[in-house]
N, C-alpha and C. Protein backbone atom coordinates (compact mmCIF):
# COMPACT_ATOMS: atom_id res chain seq x y z
N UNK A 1 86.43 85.17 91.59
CA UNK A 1 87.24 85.26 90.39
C UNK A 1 88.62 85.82 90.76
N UNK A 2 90.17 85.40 90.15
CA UNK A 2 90.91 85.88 90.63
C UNK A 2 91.34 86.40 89.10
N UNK A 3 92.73 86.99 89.90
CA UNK A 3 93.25 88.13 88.56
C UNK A 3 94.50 87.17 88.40
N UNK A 4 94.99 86.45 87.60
CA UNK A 4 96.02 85.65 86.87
C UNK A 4 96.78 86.46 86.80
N UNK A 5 96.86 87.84 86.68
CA UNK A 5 97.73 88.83 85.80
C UNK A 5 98.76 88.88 86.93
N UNK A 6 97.94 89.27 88.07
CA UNK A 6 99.00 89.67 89.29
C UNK A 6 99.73 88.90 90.05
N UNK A 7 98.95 87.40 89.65
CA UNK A 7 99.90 86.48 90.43
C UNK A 7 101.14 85.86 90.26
N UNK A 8 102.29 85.69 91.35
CA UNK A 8 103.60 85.72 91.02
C UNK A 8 103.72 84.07 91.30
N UNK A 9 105.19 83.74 90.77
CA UNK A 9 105.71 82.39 91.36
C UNK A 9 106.98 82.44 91.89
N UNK A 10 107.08 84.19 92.84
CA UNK A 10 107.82 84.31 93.47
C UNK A 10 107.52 84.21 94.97
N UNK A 11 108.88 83.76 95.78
CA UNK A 11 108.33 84.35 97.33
C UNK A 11 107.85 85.52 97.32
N UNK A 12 106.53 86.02 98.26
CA UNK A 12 105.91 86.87 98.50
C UNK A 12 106.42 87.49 99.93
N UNK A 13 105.92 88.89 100.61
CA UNK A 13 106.68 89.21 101.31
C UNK A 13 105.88 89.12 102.67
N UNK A 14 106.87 88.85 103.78
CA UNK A 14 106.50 87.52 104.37
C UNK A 14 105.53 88.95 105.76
N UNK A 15 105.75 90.27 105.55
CA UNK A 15 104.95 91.15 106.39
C UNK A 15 103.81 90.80 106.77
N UNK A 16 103.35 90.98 108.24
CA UNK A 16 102.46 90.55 109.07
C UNK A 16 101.72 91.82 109.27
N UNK A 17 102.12 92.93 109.26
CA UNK A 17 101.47 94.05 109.25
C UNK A 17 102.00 94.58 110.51
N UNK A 18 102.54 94.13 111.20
CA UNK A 18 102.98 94.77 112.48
C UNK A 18 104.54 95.47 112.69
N UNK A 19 104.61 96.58 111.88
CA UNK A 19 105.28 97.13 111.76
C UNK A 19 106.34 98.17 112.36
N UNK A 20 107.01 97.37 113.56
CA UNK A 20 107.99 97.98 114.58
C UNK A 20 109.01 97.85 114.38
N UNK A 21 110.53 98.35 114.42
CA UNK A 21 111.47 98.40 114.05
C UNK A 21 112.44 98.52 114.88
N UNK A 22 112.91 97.09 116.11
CA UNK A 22 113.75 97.37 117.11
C UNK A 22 115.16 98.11 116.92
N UNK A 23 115.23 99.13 117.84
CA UNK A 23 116.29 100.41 117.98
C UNK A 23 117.31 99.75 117.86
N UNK A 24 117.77 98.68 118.12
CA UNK A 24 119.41 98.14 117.99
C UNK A 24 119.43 97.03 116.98
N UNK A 25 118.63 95.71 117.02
CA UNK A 25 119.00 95.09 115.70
C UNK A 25 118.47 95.40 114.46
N UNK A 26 117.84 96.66 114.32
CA UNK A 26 117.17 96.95 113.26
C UNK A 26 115.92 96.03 112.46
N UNK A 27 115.73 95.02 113.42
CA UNK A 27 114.53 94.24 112.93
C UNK A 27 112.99 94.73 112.66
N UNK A 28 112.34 94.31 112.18
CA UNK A 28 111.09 94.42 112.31
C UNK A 28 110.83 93.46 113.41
N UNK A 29 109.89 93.47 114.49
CA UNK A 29 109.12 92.52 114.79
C UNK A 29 108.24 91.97 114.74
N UNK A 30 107.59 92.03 113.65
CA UNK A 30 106.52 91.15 113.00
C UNK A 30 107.29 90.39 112.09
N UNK A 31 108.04 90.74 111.28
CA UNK A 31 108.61 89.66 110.00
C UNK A 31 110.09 89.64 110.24
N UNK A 32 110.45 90.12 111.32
CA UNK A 32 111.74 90.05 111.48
C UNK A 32 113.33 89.93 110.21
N UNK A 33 112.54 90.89 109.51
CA UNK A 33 113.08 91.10 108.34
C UNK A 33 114.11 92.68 108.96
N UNK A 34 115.49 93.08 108.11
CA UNK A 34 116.28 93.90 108.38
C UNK A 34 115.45 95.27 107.85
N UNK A 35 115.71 96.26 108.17
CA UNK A 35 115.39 97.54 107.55
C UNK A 35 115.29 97.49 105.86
N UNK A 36 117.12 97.03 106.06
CA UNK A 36 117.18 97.34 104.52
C UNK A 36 116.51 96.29 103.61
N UNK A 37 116.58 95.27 104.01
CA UNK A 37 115.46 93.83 103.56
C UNK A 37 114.56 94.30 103.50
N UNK A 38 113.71 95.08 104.06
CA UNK A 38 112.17 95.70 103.86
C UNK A 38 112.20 96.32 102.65
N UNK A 39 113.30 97.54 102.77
CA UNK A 39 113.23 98.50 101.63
C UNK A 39 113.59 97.94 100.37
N UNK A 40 114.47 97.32 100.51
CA UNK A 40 114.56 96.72 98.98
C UNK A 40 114.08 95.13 98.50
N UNK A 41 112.89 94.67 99.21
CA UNK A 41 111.90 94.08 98.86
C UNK A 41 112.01 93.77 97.45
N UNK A 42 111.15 94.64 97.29
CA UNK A 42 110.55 94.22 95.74
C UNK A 42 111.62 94.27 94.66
N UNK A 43 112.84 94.82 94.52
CA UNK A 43 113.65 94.64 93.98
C UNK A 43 114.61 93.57 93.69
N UNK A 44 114.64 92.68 95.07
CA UNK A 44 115.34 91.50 95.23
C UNK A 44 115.05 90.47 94.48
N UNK A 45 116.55 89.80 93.63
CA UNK A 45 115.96 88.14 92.79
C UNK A 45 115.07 87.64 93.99
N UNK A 46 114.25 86.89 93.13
CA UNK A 46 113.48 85.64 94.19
C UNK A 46 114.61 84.81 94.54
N UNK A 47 116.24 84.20 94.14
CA UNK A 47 116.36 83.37 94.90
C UNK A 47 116.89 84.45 96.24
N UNK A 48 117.62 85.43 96.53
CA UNK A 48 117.96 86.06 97.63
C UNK A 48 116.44 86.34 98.63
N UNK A 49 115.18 86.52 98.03
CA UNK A 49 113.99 86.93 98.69
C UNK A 49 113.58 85.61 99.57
N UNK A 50 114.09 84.02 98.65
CA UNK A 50 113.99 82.70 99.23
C UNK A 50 114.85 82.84 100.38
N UNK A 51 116.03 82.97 100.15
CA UNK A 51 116.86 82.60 101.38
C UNK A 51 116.58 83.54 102.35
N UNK A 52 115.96 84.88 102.49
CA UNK A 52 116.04 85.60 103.56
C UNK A 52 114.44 84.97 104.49
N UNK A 53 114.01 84.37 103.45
CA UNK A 53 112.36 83.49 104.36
C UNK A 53 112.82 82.68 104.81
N UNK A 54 114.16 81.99 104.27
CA UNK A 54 114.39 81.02 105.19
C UNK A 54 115.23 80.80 106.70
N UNK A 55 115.70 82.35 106.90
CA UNK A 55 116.43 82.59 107.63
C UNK A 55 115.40 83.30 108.83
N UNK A 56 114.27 83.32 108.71
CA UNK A 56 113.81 84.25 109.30
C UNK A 56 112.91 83.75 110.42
N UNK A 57 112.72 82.69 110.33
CA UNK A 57 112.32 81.68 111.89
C UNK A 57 113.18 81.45 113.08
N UNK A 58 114.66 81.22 112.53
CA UNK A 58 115.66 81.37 113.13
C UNK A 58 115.90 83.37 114.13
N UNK A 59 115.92 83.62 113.51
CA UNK A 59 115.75 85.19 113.87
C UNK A 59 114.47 85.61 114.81
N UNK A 60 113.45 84.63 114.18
CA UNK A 60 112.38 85.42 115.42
C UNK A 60 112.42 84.18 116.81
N UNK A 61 113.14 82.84 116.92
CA UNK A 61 113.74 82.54 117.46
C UNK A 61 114.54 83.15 118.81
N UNK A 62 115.48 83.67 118.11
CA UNK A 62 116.74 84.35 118.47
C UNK A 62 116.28 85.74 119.57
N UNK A 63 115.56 86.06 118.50
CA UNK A 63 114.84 87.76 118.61
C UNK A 63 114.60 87.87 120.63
N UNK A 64 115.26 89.13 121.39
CA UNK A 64 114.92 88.92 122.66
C UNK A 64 114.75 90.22 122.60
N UNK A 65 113.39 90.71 122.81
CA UNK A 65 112.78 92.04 123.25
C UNK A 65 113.59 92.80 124.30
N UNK A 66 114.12 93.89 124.26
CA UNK A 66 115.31 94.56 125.50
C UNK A 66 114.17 94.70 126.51
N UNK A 67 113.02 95.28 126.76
CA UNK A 67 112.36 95.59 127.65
C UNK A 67 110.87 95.28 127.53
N UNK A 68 110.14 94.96 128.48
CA UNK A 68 108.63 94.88 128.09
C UNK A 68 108.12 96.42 127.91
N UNK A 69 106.53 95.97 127.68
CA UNK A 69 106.30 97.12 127.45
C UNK A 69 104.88 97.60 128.45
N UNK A 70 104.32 98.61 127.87
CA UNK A 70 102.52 98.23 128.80
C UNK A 70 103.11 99.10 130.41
N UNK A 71 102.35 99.37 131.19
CA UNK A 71 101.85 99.06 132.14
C UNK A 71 103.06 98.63 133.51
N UNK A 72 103.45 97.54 132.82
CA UNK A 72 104.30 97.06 133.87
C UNK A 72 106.07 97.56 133.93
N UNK A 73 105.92 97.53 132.62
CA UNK A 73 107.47 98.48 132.27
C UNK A 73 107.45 99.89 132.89
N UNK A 74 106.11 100.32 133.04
CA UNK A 74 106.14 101.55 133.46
C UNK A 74 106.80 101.78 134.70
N UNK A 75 105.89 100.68 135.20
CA UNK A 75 105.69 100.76 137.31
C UNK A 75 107.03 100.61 137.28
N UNK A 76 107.64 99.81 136.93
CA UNK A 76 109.50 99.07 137.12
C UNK A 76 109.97 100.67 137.22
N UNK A 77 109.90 101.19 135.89
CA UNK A 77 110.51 102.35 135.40
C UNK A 77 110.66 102.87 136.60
N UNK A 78 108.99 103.53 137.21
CA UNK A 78 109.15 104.64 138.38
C UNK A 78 109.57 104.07 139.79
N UNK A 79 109.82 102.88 139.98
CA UNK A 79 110.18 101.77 140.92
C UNK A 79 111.56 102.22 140.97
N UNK A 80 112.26 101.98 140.08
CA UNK A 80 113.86 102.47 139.83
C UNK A 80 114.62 103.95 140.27
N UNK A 81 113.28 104.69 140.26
CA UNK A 81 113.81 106.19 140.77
C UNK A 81 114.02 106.63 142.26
């Protein structure tokens, strides 16, 4: 059974749950949405909430991680000293 009440016929928000927030472009990298795009979410018309979904393939595209991470970033790290 679903709840009619809650359902929208707006874009929904496009969060993956993986919630990291790269230090320089301010992205998320899961939804590659801006900081401030996160925070003011739910406030946004649906058509501005449309256009930022549509921009956002392009961006994770784009998106180039500065450094790996794990294990191997480490060894590099102490490799360098």
């Amino acid at each position: 059974m679903t709840n009619d009440v809650w359902s929208r016929e707006e874009p929904q928000s496009p969060c993956v749950n993986i919630c990291v927030v790269d230090r320089d472009s301010r992205l998320c990298i899961g939804c590659f949405r801006h900081i401030s795009e996160i925070a003011g979410w739910g406030s946004r018309p649906a058509e501005e909430r449309a256009r930022i979904l549509e921009e956002l393939p392009a961006r994770a595209k784009a998106f180039k991680p500065k450094r790996k991470g794990g294990r191997a970033a480490r060894s590099n790290d102490l490799d360098k000293r």
